[in-house]
PDB file of N, CA and C in Angstrom:
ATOM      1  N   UNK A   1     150.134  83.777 123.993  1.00  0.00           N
ATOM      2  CA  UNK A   1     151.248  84.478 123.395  1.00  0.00           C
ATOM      3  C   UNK A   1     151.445  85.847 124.053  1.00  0.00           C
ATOM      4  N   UNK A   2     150.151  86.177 124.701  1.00  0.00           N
ATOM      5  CA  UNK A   2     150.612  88.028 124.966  1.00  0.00           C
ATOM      6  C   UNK A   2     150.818  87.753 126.441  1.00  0.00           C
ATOM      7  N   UNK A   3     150.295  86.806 127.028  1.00  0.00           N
ATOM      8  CA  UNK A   3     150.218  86.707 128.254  1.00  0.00           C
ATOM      9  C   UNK A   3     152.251  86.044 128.772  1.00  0.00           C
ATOM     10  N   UNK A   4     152.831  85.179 127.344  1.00  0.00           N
ATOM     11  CA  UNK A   4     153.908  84.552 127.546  1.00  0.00           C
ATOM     12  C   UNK A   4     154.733  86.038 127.256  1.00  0.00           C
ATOM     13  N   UNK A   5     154.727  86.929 126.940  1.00  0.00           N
ATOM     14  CA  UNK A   5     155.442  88.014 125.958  1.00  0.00           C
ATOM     15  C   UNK A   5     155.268  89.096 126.960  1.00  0.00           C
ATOM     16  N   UNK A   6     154.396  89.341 127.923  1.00  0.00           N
ATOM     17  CA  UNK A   6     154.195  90.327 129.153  1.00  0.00           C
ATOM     18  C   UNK A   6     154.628  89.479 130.228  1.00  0.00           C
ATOM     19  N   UNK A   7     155.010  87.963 130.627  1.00  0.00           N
ATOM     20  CA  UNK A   7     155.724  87.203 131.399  1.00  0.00           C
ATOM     21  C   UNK A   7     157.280  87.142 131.134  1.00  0.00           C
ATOM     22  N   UNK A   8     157.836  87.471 130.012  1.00  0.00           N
ATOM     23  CA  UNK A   8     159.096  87.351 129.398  1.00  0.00           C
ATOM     24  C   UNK A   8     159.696  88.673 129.460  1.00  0.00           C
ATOM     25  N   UNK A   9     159.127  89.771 129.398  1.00  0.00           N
ATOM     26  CA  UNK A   9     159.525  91.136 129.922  1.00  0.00           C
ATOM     27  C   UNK A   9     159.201  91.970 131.138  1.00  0.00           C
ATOM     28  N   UNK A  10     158.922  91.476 131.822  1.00  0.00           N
ATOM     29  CA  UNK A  10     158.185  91.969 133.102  1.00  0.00           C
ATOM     30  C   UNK A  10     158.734  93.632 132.931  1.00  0.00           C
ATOM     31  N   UNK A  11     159.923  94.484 133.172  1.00  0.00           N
ATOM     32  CA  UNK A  11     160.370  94.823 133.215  1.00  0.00           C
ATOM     33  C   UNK A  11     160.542  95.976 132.028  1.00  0.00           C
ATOM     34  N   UNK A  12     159.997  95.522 130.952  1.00  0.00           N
ATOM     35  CA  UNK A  12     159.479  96.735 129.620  1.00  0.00           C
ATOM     36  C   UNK A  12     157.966  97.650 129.935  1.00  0.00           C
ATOM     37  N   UNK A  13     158.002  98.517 130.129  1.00  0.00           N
ATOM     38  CA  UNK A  13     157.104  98.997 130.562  1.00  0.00           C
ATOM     39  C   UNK A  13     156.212  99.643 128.980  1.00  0.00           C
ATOM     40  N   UNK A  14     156.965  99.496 128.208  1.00  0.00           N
ATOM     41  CA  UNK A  14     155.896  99.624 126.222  1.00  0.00           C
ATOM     42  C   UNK A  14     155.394  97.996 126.248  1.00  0.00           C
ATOM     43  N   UNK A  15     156.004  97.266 126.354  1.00  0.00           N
ATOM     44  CA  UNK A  15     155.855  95.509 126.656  1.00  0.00           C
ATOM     45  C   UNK A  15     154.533  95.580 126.906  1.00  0.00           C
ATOM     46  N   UNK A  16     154.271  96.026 128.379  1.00  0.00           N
ATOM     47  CA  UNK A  16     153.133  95.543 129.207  1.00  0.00           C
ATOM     48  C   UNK A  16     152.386  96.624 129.068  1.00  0.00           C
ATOM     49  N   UNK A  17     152.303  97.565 128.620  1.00  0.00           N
ATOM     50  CA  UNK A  17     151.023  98.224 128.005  1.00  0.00           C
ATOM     51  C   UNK A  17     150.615  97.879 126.710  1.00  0.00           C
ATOM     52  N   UNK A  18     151.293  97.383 125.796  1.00  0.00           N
ATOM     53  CA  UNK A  18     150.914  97.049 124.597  1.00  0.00           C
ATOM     54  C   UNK A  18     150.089  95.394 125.173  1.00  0.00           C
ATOM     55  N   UNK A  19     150.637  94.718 126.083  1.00  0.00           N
ATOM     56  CA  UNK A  19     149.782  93.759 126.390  1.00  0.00           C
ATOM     57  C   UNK A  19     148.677  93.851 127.285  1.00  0.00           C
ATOM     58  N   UNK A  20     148.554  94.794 127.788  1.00  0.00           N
ATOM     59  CA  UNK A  20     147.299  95.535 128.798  1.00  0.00           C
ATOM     60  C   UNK A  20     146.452  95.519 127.611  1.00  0.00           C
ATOM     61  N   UNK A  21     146.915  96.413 126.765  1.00  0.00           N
ATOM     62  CA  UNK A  21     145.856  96.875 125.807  1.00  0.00           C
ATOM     63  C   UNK A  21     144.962  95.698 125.040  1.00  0.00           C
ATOM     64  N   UNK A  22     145.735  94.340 124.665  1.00  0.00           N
ATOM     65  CA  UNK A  22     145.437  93.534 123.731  1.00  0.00           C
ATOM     66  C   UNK A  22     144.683  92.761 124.657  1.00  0.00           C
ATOM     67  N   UNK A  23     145.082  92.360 125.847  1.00  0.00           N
ATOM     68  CA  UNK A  23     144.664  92.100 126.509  1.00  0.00           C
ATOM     69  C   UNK A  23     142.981  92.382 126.687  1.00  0.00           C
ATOM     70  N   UNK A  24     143.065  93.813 126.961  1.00  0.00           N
ATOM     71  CA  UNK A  24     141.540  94.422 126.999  1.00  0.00           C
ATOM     72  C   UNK A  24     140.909  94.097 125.792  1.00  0.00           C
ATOM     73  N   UNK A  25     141.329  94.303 124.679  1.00  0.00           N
ATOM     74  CA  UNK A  25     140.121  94.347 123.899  1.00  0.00           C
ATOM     75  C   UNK A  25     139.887  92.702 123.456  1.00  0.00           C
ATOM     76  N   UNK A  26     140.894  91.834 123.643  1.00  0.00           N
ATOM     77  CA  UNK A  26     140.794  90.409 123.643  1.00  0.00           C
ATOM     78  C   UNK A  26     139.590  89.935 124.986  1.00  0.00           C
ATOM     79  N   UNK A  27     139.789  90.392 126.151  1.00  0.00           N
ATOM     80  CA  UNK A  27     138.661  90.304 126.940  1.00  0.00           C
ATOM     81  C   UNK A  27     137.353  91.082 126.954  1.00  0.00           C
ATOM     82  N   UNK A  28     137.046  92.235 125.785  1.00  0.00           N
ATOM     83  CA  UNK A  28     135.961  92.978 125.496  1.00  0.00           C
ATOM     84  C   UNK A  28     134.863  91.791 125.474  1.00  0.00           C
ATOM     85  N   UNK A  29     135.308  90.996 124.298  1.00  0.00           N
ATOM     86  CA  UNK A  29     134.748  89.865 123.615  1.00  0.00           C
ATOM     87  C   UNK A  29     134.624  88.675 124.991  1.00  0.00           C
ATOM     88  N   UNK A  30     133.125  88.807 125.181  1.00  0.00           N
ATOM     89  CA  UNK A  30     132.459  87.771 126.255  1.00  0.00           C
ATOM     90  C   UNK A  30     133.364  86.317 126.380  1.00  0.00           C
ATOM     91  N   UNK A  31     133.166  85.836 125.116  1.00  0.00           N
ATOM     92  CA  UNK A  31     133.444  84.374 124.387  1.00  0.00           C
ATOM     93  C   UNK A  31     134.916  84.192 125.183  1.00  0.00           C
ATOM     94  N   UNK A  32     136.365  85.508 125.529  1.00  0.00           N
ATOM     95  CA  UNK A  32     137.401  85.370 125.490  1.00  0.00           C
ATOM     96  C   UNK A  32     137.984  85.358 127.156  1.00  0.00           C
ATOM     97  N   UNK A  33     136.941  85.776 127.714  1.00  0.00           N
ATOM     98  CA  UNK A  33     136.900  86.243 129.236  1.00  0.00           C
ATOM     99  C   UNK A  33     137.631  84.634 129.556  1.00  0.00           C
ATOM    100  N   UNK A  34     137.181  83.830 129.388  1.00  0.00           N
ATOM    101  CA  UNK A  34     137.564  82.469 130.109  1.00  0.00           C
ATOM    102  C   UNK A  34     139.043  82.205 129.346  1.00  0.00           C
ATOM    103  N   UNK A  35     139.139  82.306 128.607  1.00  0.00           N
ATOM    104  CA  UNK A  35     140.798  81.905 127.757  1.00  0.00           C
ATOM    105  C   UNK A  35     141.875  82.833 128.371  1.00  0.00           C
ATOM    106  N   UNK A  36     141.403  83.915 128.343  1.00  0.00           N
ATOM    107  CA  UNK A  36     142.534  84.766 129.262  1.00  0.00           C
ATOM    108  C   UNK A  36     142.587  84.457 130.920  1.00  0.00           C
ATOM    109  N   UNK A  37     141.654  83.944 131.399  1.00  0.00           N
ATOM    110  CA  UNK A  37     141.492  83.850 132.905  1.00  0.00           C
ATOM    111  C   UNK A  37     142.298  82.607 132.941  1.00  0.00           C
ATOM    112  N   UNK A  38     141.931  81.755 132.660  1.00  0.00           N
ATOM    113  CA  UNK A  38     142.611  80.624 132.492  1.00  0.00           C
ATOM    114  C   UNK A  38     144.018  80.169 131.911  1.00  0.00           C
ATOM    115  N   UNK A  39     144.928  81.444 131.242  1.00  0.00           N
ATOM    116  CA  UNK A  39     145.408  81.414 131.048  1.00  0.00           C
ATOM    117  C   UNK A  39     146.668  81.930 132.117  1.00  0.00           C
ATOM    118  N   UNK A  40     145.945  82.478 132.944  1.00  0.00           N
ATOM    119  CA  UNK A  40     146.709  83.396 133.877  1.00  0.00           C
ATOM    120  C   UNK A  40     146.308  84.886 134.098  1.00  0.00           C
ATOM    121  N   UNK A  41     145.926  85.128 133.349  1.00  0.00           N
ATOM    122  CA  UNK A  41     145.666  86.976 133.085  1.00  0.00           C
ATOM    123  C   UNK A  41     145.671  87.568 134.062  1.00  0.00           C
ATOM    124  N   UNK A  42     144.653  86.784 135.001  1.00  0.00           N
ATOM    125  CA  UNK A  42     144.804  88.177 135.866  1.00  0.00           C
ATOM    126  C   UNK A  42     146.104  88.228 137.443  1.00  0.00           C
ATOM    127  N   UNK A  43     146.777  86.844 137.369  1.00  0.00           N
ATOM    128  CA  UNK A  43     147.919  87.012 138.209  1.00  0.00           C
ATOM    129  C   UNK A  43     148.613  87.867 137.087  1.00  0.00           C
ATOM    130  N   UNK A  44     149.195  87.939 135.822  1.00  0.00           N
ATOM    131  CA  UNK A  44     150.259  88.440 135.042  1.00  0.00           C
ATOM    132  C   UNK A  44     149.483  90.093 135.310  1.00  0.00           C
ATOM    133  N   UNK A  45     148.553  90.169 135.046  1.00  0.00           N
ATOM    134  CA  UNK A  45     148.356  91.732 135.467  1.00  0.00           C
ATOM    135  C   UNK A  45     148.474  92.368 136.663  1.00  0.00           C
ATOM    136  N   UNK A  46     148.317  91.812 137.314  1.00  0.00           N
ATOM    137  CA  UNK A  46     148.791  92.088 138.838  1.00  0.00           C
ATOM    138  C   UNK A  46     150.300  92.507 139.364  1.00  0.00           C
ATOM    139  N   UNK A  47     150.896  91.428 138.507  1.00  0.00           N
ATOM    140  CA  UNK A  47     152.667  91.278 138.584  1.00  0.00           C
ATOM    141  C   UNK A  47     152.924  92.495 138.099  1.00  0.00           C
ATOM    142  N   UNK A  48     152.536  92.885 136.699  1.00  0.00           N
ATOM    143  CA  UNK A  48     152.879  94.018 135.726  1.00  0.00           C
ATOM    144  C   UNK A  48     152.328  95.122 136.897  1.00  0.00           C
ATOM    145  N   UNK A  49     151.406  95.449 137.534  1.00  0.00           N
ATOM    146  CA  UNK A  49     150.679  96.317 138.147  1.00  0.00           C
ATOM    147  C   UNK A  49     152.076  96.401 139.661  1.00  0.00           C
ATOM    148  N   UNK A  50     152.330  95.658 139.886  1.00  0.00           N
ATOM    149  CA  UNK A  50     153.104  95.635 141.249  1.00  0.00           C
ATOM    150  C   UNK A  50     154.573  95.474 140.956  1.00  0.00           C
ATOM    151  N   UNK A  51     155.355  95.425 139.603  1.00  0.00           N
ATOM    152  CA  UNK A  51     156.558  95.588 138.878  1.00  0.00           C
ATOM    153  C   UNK A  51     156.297  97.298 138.546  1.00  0.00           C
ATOM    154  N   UNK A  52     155.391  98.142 137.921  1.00  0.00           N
ATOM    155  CA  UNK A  52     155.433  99.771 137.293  1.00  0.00           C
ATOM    156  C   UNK A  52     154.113 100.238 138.081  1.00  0.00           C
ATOM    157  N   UNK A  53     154.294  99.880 140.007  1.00  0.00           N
ATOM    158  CA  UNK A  53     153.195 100.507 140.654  1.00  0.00           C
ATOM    159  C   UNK A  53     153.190 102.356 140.623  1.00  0.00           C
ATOM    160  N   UNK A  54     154.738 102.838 140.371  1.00  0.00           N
ATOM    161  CA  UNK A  54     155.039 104.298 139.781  1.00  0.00           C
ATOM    162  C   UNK A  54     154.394 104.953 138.407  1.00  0.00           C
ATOM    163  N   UNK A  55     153.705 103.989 137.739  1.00  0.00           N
ATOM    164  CA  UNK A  55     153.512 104.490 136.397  1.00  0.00           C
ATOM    165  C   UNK A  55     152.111 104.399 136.459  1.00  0.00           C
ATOM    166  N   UNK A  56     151.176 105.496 136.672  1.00  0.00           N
ATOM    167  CA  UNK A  56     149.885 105.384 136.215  1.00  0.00           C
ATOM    168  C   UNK A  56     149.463 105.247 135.063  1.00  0.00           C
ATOM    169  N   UNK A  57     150.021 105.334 133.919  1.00  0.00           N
ATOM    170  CA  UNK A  57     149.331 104.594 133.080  1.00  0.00           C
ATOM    171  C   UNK A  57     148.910 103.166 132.951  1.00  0.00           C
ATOM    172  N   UNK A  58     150.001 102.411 133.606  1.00  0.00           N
ATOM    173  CA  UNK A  58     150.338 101.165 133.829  1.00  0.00           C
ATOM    174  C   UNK A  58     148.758 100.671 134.635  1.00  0.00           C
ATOM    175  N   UNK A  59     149.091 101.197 135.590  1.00  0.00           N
ATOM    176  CA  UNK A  59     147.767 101.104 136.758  1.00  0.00           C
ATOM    177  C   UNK A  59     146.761 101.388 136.142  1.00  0.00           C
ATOM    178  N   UNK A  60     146.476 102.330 135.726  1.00  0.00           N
ATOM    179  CA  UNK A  60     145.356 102.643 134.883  1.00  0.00           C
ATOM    180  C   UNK A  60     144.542 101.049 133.953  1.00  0.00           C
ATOM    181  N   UNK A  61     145.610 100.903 133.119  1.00  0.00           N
ATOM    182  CA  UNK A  61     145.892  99.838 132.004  1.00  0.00           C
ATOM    183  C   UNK A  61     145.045  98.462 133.091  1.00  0.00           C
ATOM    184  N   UNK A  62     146.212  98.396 133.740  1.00  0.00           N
ATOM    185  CA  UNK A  62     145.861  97.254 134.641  1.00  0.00           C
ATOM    186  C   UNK A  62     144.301  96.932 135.237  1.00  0.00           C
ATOM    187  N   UNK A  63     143.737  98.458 135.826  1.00  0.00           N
ATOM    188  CA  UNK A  63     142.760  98.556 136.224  1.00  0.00           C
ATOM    189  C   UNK A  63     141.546  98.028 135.688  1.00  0.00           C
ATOM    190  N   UNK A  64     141.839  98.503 134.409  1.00  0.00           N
ATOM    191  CA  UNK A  64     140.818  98.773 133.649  1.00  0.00           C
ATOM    192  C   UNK A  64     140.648  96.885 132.476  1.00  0.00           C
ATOM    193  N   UNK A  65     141.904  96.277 132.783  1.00  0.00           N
ATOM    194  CA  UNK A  65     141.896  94.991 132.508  1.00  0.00           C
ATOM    195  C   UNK A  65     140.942  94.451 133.665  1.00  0.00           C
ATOM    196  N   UNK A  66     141.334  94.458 134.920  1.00  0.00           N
ATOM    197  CA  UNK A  66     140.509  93.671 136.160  1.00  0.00           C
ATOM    198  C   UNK A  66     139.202  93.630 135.971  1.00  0.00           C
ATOM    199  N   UNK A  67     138.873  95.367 135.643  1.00  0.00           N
ATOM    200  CA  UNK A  67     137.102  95.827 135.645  1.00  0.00           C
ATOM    201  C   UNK A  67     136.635  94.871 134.742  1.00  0.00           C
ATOM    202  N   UNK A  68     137.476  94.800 133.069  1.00  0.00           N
ATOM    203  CA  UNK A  68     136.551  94.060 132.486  1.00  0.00           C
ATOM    204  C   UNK A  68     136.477  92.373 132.910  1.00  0.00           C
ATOM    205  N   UNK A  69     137.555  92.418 133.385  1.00  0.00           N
ATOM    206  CA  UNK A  69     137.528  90.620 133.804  1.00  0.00           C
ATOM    207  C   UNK A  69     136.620  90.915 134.879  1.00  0.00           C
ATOM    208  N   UNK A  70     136.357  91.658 135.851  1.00  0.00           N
ATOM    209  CA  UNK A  70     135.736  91.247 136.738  1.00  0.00           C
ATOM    210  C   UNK A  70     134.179  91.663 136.501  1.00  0.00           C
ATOM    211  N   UNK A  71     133.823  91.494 135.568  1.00  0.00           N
ATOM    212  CA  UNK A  71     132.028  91.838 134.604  1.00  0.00           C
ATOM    213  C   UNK A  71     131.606  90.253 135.047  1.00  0.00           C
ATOM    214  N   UNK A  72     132.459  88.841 135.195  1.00  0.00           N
ATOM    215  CA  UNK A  72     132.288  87.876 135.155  1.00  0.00           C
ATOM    216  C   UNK A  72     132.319  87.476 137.114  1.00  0.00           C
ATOM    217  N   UNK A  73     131.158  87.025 137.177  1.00  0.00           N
ATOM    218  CA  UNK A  73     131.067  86.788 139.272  1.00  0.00           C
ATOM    219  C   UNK A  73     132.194  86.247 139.365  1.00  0.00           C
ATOM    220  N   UNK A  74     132.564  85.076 138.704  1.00  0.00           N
ATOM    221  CA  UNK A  74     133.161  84.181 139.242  1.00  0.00           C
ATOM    222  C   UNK A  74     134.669  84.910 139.709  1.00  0.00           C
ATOM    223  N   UNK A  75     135.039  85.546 138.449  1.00  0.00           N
ATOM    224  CA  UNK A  75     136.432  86.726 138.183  1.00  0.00           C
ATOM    225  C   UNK A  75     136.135  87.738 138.614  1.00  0.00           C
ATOM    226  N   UNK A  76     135.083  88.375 139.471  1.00  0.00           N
ATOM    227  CA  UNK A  76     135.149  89.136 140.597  1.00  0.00           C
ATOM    228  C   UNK A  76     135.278  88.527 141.786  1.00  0.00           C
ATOM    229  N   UNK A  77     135.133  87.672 142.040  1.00  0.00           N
ATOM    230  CA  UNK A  77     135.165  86.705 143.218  1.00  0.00           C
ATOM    231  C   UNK A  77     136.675  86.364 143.392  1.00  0.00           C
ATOM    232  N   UNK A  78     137.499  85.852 142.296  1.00  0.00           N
ATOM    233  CA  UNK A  78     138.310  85.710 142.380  1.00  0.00           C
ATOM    234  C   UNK A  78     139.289  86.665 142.565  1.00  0.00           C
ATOM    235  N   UNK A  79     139.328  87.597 141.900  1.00  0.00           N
ATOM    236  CA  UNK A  79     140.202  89.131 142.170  1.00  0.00           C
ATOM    237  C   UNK A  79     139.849  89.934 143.582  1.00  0.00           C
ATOM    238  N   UNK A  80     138.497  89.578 144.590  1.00  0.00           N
ATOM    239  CA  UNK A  80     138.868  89.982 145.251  1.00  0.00           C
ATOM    240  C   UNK A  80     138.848  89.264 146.933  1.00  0.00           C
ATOM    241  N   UNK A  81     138.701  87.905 146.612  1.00  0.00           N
ATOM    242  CA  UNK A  81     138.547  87.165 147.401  1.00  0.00           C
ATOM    243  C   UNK A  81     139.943  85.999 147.735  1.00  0.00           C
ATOM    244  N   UNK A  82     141.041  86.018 146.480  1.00  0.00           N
ATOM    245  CA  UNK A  82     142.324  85.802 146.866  1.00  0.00           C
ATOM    246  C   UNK A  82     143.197  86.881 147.006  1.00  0.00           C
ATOM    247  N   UNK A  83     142.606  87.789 147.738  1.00  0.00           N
ATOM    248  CA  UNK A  83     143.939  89.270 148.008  1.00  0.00           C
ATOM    249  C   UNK A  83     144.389  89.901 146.838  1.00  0.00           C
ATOM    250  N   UNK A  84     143.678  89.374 145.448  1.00  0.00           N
ATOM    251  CA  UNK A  84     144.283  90.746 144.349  1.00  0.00           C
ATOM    252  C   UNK A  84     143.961  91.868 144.514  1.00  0.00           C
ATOM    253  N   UNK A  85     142.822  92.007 145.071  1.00  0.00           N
ATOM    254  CA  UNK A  85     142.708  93.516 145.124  1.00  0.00           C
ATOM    255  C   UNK A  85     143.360  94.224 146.175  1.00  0.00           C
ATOM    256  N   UNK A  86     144.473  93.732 146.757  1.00  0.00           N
ATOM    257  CA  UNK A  86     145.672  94.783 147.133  1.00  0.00           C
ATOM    258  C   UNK A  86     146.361  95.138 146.016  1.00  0.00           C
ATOM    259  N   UNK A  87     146.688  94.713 144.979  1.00  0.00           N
ATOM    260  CA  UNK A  87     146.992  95.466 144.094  1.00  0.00           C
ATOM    261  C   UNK A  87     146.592  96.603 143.047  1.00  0.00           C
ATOM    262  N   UNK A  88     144.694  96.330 143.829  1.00  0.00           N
ATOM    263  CA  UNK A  88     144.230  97.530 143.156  1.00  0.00           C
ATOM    264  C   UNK A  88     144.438  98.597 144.146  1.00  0.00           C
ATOM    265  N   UNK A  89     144.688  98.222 145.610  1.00  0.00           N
ATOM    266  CA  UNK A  89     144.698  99.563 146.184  1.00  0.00           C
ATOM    267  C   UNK A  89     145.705 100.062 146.461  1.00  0.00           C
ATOM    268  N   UNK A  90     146.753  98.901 146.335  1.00  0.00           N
ATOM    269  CA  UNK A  90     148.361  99.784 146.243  1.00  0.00           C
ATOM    270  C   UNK A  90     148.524 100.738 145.177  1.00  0.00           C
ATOM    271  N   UNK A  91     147.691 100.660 143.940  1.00  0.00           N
ATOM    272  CA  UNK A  91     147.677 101.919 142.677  1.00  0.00           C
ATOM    273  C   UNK A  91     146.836 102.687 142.959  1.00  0.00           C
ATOM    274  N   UNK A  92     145.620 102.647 144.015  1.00  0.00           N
ATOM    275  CA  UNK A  92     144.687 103.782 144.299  1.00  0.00           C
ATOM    276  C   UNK A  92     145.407 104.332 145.139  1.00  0.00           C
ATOM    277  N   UNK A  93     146.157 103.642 146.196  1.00  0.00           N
ATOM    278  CA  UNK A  93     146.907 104.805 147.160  1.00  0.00           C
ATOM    279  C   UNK A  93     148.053 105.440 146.258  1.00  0.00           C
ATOM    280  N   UNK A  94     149.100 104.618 145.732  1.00  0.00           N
ATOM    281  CA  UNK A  94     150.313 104.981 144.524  1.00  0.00           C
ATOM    282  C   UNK A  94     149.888 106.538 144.126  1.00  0.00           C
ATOM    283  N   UNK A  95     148.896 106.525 143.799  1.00  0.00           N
ATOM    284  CA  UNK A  95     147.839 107.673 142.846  1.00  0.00           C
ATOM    285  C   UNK A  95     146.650 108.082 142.995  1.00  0.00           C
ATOM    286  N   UNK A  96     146.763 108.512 144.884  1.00  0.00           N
ATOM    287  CA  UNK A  96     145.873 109.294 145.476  1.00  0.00           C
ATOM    288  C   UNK A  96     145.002 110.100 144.673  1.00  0.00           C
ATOM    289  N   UNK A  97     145.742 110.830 144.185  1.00  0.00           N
ATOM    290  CA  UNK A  97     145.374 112.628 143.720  1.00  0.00           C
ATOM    291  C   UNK A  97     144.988 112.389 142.307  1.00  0.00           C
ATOM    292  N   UNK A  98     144.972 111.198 141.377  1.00  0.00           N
ATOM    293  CA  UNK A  98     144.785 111.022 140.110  1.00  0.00           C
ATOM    294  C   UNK A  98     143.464 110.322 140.169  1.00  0.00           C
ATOM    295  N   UNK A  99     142.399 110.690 140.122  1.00  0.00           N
ATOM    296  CA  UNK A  99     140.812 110.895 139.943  1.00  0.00           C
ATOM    297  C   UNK A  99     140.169 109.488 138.622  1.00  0.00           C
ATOM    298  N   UNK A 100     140.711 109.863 138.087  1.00  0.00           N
ATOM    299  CA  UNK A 100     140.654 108.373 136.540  1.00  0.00           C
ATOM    300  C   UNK A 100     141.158 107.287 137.546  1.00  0.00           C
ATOM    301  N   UNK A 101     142.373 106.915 138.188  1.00  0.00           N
ATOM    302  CA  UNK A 101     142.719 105.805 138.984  1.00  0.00           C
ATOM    303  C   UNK A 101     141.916 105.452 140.326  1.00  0.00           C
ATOM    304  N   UNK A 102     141.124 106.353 140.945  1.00  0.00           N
ATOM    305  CA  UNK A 102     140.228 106.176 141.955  1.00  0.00           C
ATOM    306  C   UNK A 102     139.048 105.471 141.304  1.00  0.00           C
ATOM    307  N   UNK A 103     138.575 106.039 140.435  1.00  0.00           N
ATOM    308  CA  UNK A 103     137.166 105.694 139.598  1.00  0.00           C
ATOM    309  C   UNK A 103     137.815 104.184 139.282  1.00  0.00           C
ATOM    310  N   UNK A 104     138.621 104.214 138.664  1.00  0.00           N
ATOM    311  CA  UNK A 104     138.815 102.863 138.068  1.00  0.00           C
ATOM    312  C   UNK A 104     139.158 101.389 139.706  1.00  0.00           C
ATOM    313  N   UNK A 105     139.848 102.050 140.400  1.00  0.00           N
ATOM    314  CA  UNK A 105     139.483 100.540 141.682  1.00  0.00           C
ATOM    315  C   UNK A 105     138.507 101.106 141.944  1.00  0.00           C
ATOM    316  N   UNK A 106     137.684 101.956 142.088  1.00  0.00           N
ATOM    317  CA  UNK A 106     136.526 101.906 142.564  1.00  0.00           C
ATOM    318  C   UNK A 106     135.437 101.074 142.084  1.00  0.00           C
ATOM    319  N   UNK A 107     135.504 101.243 141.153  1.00  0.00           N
ATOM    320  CA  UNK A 107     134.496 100.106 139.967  1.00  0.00           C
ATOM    321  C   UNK A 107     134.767  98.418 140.324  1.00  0.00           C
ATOM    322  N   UNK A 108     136.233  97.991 140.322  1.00  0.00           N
ATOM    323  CA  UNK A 108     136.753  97.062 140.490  1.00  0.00           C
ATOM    324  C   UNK A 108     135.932  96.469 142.210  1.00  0.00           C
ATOM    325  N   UNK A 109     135.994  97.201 142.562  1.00  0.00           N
ATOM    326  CA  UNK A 109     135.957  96.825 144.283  1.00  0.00           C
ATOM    327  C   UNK A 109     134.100  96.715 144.056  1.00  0.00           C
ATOM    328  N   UNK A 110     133.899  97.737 143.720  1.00  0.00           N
ATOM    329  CA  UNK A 110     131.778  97.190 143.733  1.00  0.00           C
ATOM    330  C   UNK A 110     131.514  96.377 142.381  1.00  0.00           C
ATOM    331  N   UNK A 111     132.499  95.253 141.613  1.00  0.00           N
ATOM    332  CA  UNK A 111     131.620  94.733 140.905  1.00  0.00           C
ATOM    333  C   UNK A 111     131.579  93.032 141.164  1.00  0.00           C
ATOM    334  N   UNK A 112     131.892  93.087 142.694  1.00  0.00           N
ATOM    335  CA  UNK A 112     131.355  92.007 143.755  1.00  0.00           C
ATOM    336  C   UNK A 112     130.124  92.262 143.885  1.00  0.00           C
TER     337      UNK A 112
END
């Protein structure tokens, strides 16, 4: 539902942070990591991330979705072994000078 509802607005930028967010704390929970992956999650975060690459919060949001998906090898493997993680570094470059967005692909990129 959040994943169909952040696919149906690409383009709302309250949309896809309110689904970043649910997102995250729906993937906090170990048990949920596979239902969201499988559902799509982490192409739809990517899209949202490369639709509001201007909005660091967005990036931020996004980021910080990947990190926790990518706690799981397999979903680090995958985020950075099919080219998603150009979309983490199109928001680390996007937002050079913003220190919270470095830390955050940074994490993403060493939890291969």
């Amino acid at each position: 539902m959040v994943l169909s509802a952040m696919t149906a607005h690409m383009g709302q930028v309250v949309v896809q942070g309110q689904g970043c967010m649910m997102l995250c704390i729906l993937a906090s929970d170990n048990s949920n990591v596979e239902v969201v992956t499988s559902a799509g999650g982490i192409q739809v975060v990517l899209m949202v991330m490369m639709v509001h690459v201007g909005d660091v919060h967005m990036q931020g949001l996004g980021c910080t979705m990947l990190r926790i998906l990518a706690s799981d090898n397999h979903n680090a493997a995958a985020i950075i072994d099919d080219g998603s993680i150009h979309g983490v570094l199109m928001a680390m470059t996007a937002h050079s000078g913003h220190v919270r967005m470095q830390g955050f692909g940074c994490q993403i990129a060493c939890s291969r």
